[in-house]
Protein backbone atom coordinates (compact mmCIF):
# COMPACT_ATOMS: atom_id res chain seq x y z
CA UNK A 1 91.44 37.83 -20.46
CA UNK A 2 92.63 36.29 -23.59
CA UNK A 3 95.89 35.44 -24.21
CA UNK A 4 98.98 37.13 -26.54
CA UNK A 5 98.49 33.70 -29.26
CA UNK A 6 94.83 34.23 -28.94
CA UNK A 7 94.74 38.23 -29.88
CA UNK A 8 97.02 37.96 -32.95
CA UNK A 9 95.46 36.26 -36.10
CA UNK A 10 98.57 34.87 -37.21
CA UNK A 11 99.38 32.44 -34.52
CA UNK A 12 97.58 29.31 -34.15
CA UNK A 13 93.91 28.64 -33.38
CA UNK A 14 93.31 26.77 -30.96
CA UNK A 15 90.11 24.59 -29.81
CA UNK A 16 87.85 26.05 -27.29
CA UNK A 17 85.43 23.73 -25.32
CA UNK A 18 82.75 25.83 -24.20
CA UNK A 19 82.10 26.73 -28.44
CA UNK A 20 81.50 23.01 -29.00
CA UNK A 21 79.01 22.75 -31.75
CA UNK A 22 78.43 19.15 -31.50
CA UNK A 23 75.13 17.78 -29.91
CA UNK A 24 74.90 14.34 -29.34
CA UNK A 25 71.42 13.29 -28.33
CA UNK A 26 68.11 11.93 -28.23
CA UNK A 27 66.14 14.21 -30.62
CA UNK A 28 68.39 16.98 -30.51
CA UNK A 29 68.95 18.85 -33.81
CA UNK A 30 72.32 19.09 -34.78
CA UNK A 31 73.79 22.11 -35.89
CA UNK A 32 74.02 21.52 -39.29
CA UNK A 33 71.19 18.96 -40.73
CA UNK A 34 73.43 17.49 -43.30
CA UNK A 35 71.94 14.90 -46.00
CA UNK A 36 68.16 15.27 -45.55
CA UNK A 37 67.53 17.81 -48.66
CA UNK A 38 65.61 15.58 -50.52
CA UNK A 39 63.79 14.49 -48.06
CA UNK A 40 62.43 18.30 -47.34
CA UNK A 41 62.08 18.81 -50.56
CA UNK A 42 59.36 16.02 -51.11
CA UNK A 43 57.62 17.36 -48.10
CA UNK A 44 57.67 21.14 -49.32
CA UNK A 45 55.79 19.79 -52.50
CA UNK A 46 53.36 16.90 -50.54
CA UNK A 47 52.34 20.77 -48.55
CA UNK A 48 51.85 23.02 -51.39
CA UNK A 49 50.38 19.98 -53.36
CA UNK A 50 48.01 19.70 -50.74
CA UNK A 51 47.17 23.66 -50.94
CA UNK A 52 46.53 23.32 -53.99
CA UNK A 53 43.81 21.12 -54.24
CA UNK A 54 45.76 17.87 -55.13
CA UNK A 55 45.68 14.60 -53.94
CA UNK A 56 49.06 13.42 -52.13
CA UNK A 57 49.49 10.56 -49.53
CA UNK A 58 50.56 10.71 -46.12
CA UNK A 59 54.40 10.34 -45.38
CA UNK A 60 55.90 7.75 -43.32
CA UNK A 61 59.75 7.97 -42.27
CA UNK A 62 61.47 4.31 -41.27
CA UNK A 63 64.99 3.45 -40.61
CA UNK A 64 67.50 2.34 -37.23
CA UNK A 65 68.11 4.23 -34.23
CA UNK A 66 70.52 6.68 -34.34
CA UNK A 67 69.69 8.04 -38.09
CA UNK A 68 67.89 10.90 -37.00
CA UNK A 69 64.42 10.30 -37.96
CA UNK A 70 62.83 12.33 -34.77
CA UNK A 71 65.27 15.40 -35.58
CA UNK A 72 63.96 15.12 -39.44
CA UNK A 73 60.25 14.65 -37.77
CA UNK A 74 60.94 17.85 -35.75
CA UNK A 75 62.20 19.39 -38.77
CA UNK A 76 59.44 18.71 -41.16
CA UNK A 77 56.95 19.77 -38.02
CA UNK A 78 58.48 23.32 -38.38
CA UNK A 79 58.28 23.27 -42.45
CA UNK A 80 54.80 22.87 -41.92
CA UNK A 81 54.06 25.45 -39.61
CA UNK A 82 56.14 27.58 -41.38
CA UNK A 83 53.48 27.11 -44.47
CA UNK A 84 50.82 28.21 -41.57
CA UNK A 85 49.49 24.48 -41.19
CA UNK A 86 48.10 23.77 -38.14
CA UNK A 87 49.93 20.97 -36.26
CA UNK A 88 50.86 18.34 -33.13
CA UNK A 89 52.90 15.50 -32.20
CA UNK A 90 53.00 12.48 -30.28
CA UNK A 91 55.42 9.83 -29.49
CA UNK A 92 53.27 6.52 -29.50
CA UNK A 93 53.74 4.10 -26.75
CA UNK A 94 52.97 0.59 -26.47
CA UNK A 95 50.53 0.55 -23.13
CA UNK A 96 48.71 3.30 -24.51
CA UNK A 97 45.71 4.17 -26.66
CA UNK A 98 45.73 6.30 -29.59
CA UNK A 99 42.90 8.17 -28.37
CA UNK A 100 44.70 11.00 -25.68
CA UNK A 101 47.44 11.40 -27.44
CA UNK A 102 45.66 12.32 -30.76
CA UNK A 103 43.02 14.48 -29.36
CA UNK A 104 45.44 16.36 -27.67
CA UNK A 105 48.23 16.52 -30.51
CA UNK A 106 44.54 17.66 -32.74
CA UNK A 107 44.06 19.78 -30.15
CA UNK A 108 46.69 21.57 -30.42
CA UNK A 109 46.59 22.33 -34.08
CA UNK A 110 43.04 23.35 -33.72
CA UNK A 111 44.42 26.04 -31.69
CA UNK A 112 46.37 27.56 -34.15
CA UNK A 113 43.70 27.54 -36.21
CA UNK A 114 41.06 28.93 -34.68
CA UNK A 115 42.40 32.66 -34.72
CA UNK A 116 42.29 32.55 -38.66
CA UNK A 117 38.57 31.19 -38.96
CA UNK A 118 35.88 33.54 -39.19
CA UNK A 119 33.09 31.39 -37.63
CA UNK A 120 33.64 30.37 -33.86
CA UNK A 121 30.83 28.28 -33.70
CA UNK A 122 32.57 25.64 -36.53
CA UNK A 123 35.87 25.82 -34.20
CA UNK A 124 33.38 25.13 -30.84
CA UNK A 125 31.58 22.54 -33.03
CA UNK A 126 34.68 20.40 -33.83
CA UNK A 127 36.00 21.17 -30.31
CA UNK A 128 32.76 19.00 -28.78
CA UNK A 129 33.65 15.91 -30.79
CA UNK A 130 36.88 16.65 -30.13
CA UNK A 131 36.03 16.48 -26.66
CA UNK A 132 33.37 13.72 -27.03
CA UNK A 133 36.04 11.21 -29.07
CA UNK A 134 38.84 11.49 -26.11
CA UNK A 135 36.61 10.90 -23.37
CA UNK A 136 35.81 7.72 -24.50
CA UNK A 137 39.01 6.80 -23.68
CA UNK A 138 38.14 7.01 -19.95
CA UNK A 139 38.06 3.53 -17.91
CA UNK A 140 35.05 2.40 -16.40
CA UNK A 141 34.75 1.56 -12.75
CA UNK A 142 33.49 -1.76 -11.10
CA UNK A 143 30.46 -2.42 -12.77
CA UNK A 144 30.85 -0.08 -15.69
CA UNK A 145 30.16 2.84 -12.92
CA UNK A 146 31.49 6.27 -14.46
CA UNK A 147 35.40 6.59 -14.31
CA UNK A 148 36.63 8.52 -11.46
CA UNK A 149 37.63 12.23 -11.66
CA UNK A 150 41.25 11.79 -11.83
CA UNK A 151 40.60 9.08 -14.78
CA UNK A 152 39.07 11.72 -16.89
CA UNK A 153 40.51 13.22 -19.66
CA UNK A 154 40.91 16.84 -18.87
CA UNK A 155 42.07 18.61 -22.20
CA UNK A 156 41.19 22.61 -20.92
CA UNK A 157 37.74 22.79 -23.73
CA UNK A 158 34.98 24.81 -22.72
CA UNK A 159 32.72 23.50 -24.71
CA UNK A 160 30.56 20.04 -24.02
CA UNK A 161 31.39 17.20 -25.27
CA UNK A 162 29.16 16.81 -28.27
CA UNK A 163 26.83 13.07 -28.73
CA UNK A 164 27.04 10.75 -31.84
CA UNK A 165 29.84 11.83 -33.61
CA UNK A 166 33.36 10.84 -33.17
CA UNK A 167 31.87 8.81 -29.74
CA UNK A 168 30.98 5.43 -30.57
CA UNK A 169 33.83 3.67 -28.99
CA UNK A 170 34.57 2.01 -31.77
CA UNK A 171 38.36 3.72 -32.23
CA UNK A 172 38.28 3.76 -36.06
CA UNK A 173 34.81 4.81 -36.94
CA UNK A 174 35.53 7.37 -34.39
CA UNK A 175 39.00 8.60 -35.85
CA UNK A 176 37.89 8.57 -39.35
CA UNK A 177 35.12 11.06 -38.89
CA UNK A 178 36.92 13.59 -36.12
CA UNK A 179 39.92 13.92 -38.77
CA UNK A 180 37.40 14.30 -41.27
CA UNK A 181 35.50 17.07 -39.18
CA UNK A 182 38.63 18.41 -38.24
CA UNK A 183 40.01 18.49 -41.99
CA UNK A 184 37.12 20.08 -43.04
CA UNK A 185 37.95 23.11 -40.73
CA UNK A 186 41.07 22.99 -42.20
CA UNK A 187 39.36 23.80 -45.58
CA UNK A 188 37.40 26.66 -44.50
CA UNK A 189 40.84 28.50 -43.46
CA UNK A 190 42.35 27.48 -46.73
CA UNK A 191 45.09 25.71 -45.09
CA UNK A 192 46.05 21.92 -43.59
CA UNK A 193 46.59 19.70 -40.71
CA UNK A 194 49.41 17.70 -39.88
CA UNK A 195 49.64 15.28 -37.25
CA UNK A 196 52.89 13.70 -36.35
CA UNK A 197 54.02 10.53 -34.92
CA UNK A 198 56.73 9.02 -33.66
CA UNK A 199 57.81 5.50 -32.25
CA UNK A 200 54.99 4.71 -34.78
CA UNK A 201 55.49 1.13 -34.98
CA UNK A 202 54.86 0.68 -30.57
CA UNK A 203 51.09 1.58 -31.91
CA UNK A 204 48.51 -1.20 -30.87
CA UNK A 205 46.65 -3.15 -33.76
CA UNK A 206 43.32 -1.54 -33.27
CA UNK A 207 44.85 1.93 -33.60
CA UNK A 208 46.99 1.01 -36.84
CA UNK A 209 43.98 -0.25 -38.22
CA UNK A 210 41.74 2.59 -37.27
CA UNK A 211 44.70 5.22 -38.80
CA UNK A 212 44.85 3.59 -41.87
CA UNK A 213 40.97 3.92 -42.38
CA UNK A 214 41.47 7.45 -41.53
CA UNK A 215 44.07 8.28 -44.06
CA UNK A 216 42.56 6.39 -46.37
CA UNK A 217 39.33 7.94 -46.57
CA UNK A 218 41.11 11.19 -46.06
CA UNK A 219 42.81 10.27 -49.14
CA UNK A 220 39.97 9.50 -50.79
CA UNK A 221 38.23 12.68 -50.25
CA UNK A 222 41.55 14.57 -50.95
CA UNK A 223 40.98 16.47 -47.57
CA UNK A 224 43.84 18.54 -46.76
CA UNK A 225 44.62 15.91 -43.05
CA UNK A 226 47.78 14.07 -43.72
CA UNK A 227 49.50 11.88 -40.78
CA UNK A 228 53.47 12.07 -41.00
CA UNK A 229 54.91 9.42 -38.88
CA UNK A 230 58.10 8.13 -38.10
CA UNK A 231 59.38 4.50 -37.18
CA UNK A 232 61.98 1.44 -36.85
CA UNK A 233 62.70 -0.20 -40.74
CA UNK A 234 59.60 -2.66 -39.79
CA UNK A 235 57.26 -0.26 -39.67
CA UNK A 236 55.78 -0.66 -43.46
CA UNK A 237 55.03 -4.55 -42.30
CA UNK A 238 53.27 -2.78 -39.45
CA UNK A 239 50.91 -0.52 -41.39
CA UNK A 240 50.76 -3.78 -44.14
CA UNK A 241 49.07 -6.42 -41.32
CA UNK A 242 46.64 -3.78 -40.35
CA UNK A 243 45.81 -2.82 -43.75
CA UNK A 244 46.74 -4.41 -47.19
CA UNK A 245 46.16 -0.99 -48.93
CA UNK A 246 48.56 0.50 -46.60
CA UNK A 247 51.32 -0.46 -49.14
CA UNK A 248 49.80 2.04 -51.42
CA UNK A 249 48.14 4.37 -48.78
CA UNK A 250 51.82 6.14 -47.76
CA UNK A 251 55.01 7.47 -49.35
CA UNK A 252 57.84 5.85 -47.18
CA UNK A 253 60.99 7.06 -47.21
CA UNK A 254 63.88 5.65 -45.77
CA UNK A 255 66.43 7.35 -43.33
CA UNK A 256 69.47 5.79 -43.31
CA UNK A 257 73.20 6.80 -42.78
CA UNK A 258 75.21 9.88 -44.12
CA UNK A 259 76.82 9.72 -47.34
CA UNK A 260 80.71 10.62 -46.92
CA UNK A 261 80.11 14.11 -48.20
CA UNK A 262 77.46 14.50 -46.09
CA UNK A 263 78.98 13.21 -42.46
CA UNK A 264 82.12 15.77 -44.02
CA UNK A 265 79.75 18.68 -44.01
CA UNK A 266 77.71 17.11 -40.94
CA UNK A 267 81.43 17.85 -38.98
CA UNK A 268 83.13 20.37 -40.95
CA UNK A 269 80.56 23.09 -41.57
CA UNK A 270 79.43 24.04 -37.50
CA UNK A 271 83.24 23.88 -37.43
CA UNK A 272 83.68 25.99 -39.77
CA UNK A 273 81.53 28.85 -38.21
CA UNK A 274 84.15 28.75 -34.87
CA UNK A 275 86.83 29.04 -37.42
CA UNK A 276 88.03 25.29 -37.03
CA UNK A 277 89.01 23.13 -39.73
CA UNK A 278 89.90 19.38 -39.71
CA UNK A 279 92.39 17.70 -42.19
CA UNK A 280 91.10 15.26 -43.98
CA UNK A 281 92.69 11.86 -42.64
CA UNK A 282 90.80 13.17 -39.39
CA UNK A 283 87.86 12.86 -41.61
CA UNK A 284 88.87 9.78 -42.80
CA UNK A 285 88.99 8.26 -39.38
CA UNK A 286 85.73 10.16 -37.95
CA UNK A 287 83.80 8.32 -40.70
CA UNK A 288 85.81 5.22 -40.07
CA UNK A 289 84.73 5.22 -36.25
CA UNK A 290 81.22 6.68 -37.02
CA UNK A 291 80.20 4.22 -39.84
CA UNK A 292 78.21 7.89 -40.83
CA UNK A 293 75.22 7.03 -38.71
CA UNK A 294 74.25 10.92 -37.71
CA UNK A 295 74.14 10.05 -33.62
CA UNK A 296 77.70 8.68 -33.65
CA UNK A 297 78.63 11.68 -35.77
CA UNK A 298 77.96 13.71 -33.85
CA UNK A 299 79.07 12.18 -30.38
CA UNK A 300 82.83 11.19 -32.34
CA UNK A 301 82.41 14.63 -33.06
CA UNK A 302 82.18 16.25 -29.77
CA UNK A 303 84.85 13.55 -28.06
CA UNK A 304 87.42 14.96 -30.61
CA UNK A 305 86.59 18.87 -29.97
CA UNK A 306 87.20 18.57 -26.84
CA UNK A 307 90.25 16.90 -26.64
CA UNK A 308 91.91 18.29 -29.93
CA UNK A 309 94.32 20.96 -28.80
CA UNK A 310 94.12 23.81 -31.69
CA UNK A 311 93.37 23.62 -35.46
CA UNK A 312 93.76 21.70 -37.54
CA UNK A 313 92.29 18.63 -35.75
CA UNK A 314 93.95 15.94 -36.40
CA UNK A 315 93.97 11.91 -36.84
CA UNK A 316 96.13 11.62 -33.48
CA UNK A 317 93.51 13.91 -31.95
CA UNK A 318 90.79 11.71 -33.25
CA UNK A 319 92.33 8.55 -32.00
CA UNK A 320 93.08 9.83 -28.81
CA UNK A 321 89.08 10.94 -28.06
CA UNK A 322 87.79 7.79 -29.65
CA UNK A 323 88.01 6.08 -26.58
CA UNK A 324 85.62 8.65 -24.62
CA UNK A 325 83.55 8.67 -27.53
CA UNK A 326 83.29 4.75 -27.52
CA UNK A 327 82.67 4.10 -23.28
CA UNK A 328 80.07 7.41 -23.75
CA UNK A 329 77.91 5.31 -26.62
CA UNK A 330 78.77 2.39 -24.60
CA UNK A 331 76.45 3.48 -21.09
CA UNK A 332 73.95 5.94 -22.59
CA UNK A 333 73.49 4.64 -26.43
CA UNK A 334 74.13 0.70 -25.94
CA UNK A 335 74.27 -0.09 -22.12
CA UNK A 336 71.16 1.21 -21.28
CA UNK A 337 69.18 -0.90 -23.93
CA UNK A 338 71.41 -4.12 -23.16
CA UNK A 339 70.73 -3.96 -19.25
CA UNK A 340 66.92 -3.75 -20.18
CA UNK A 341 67.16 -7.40 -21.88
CA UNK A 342 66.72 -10.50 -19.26
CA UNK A 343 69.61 -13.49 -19.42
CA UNK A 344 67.75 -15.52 -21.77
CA UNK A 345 67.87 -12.69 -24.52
CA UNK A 346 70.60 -10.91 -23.86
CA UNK A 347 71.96 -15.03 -24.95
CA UNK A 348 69.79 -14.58 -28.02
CA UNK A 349 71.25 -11.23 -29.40
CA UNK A 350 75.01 -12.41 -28.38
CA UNK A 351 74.20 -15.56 -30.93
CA UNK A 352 72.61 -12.69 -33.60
CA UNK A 353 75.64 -10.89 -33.18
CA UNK A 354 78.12 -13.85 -33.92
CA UNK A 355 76.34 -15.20 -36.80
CA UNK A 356 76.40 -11.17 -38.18
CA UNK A 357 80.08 -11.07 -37.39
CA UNK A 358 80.56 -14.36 -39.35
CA UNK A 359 78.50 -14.05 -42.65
CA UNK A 360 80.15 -10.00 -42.61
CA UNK A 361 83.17 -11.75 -43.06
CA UNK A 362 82.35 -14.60 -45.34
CA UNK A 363 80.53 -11.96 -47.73
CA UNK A 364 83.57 -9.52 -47.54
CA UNK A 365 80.47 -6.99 -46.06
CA UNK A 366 81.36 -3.80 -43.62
CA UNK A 367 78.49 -3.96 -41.92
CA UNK A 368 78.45 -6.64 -39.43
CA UNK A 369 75.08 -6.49 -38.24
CA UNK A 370 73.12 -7.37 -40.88
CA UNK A 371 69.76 -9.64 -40.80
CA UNK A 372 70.15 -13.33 -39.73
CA UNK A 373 67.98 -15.90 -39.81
CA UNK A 374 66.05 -17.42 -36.90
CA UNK A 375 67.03 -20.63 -38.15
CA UNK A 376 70.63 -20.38 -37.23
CA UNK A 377 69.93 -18.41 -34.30
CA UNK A 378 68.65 -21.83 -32.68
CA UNK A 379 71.25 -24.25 -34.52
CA UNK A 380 73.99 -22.06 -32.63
CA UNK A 381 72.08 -22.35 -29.44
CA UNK A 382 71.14 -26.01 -29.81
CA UNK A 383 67.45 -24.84 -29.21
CA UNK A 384 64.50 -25.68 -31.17
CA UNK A 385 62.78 -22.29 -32.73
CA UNK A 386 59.80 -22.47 -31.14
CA UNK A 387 61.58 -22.43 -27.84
CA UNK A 388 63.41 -19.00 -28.74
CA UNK A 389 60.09 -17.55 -29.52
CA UNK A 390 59.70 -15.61 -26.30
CA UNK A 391 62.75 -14.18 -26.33
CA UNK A 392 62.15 -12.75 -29.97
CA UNK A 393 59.25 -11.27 -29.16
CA UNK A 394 59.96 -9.86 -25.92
CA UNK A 395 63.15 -8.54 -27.50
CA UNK A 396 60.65 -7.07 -30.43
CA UNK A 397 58.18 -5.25 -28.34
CA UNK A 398 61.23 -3.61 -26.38
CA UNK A 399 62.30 -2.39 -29.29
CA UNK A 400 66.16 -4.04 -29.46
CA UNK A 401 65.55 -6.16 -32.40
CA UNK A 402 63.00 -6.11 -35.44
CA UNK A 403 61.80 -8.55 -38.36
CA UNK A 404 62.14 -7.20 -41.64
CA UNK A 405 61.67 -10.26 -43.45
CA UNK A 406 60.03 -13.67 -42.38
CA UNK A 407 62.41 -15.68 -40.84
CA UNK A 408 65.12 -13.28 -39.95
CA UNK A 409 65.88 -10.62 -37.55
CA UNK A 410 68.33 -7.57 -37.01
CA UNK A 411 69.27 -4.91 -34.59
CA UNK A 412 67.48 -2.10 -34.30
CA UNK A 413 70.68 0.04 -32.86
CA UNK A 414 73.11 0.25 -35.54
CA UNK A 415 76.56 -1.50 -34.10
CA UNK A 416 74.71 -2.98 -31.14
CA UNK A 417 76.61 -6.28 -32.57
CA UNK A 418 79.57 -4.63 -32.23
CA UNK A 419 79.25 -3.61 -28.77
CA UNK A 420 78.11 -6.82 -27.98
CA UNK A 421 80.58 -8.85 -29.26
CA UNK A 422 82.76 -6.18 -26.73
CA UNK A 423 81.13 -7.64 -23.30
CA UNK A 424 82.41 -10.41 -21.67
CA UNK A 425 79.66 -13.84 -21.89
């Protein structure tokens, strides 16, 4: 039953917690995808370039953890159903092969395709190489004896597995012509395909290669197949050592942090829907505390809700749930990637993070955890380079730190020197 202050319109609103709007989490759209117009906009013209007829490269989204590039991948997924595309996605892992994952994300879109074509025996044909291409990706036994049953790939197609196309077991002769096969299907519904990717850079060599040969002949035969991926800010370098072209095969678009006006409406407009407002030195602070990355948006976000009595919220309320905020990011955003790093690294990033702090300050910058270089990283450790190798690439491949340019590295998790410079040596 609600109470006498809550019936009359006049009194004070206050703050319920069960009508939180905020959503901190991995993936999870939040309610109001603030700052990422433009970035819809040049994939509503790459699609209806693409119906068209014209040429347009495939799109690949890089940037830090925590910027939202998985909730913009989700979001462009749904733009391009919403144009009746076919489509799939995968998140790319470094222990495994392209080949599952993209016959089953392929799959997938073939599926909603197949209603719309008016000869079955085109969607049954593509199906068998289909087929054909991911069961290559089946381990032999001792010997090269047939893999066992519960080894094989078992995607629910009817059809068999179709011989010499898309089956050769080399992985990018193979993925060049089943997208072009399935592109061409594509064509006779008048439509396109888009596959999506995510974690993009954890891909293997071979696969990178064999991608880029697929979009690039794609490309070249203006087939309407384009590959939207997303990745950490090293990903171009990626896609560059497998394939010089690569610079020019993709439009890459960076995802970085919110504008002011955009963390503002990130906060205020889902806010604004449970009739609460904020004044603006609680803004001031939120984006203080936040730095406008979209993850600790919204988590700085939710902390405050909850603990901000009625509206207005306030800069007392915000400083009072910062500390929730803060110990939350602390165990499920930073924790869980430090406790993954062995002694010997987690020594290497606690150097990266005090040489950050230090050249922040001597260059007057407000982010402190810029690139350093590997140089100094050893000088500060009295270590020679090649004896910190390990570290940096162990700490690479688990995804904590990446190279952008020779000679240096950064953080992949935006504040992780921050956090760092928090935890006792």
């Amino acid at each position: 039953m609600s109470s006498p202050a809550a019936r009359r319109p006049d009194t004070v609103r206050f703050v319920d917690p069960v009508r939180n709007p905020y959503a901190p989490g991995a993936g999870q759209r939040p309610p109001e995808l603030a700052g990422r117009g433009r970035e819809l906009d040049v994939f509503d013209v790459v699609l209806e370039r693409i119906a068209r007829g014209r040429p347009e490269r495939s799109l690949m989204l890089t940037g830090l953890r925590g910027v939202g590039k998985t909730v913009l991948l989700n979001t462009l997924r749904s733009q391009a159903i919403n144009h009746l595309w076919g489509t799939g996605k995968i998140e790319a892992r470094p222990d495994q092969s392209l080949r599952r994952p993209v016959a089953a994300a392929l799959h997938m879109a073939v599926r909603e395709l197949a209603p719309r074509h008016r000869a079955p025996d085109r969607i049954d044909a593509l199906l068998g190489v289909l087929k054909a291409f991911a069961q290559r990706a089946a381990p032999a036994g001792r010997g090269g004896a047939a893999p066992k049953l519960r080894d094989r790939w078992q995607p629910g197609i009817d059809v068999p597995a179709s011989s010499g196309r898309a089956d050769s077991g080399d992985i990018e002769i193979d993925l060049v012509e089943l997208l072009t096969d399935a592109a061409a299907v594509a064509t006779d519904v008048g439509t396109g395909i888009a596959i999506f990717i995510d974690e993009m850079q954890d891909l293997g060599a071979e696969d990178v290669s064999a991608l880029c040969a697929a979009c690039h002949e794609l490309s070249q035969l203006g087939a309407p197949l384009i590959v939207v991926g997303a990745g950490l800010p090293h990903l171009p370098a990626v896609l560059s050592a497998a394939k010089s072209y690569s610079e020019r095969l993709f439009r890459y678009q960076r995802i970085d942090r919110l504008d002011r006006i955009a963390a503002d409406q990130a906060l205020c407009a889902p806010a604004e829907r449970e009739e609460v407002e904020y004044e603006q030195k609680a803004l001031d602070l939120l984006y203080e505390k936040s730095g406008g990355y979209p993850y600790f948006v919204q988590a700085y976000g939710k902390a405050t809700w909850d603990h901000a009595p009625r509206s207005p919220v306030t800069a007392a309320d915000v400083r009072v749930a910062a500390p929730e905020a803060e110990a939350e990011l602390a165990v499920g955003f930073f924790g869980s990637r430090f406790e993954r790093a062995t002694p010997a690294e987690r020594e290497y990033m606690r150097a990266m993070a005090t040489l950050a702090l230090v050249d922040g300050e001597e260059s007057g910058r407000d982010d402190m955890d810029a690139a350093v270089p590997t140089a100094e990283i050893a000088r500060a450790l009295g270590r020679k380079p090649a004896s910190l190798s390990p570290a940096r690439d162990a700490l690479i491949k688990k995804g904590l730190i990446y190279s952008g340019e020779r000679g240096t590295v950064a953080f992949t998790v935006p504040h992780f020197g921050r956090y760092l410079r928090t935890q006792p040596a």
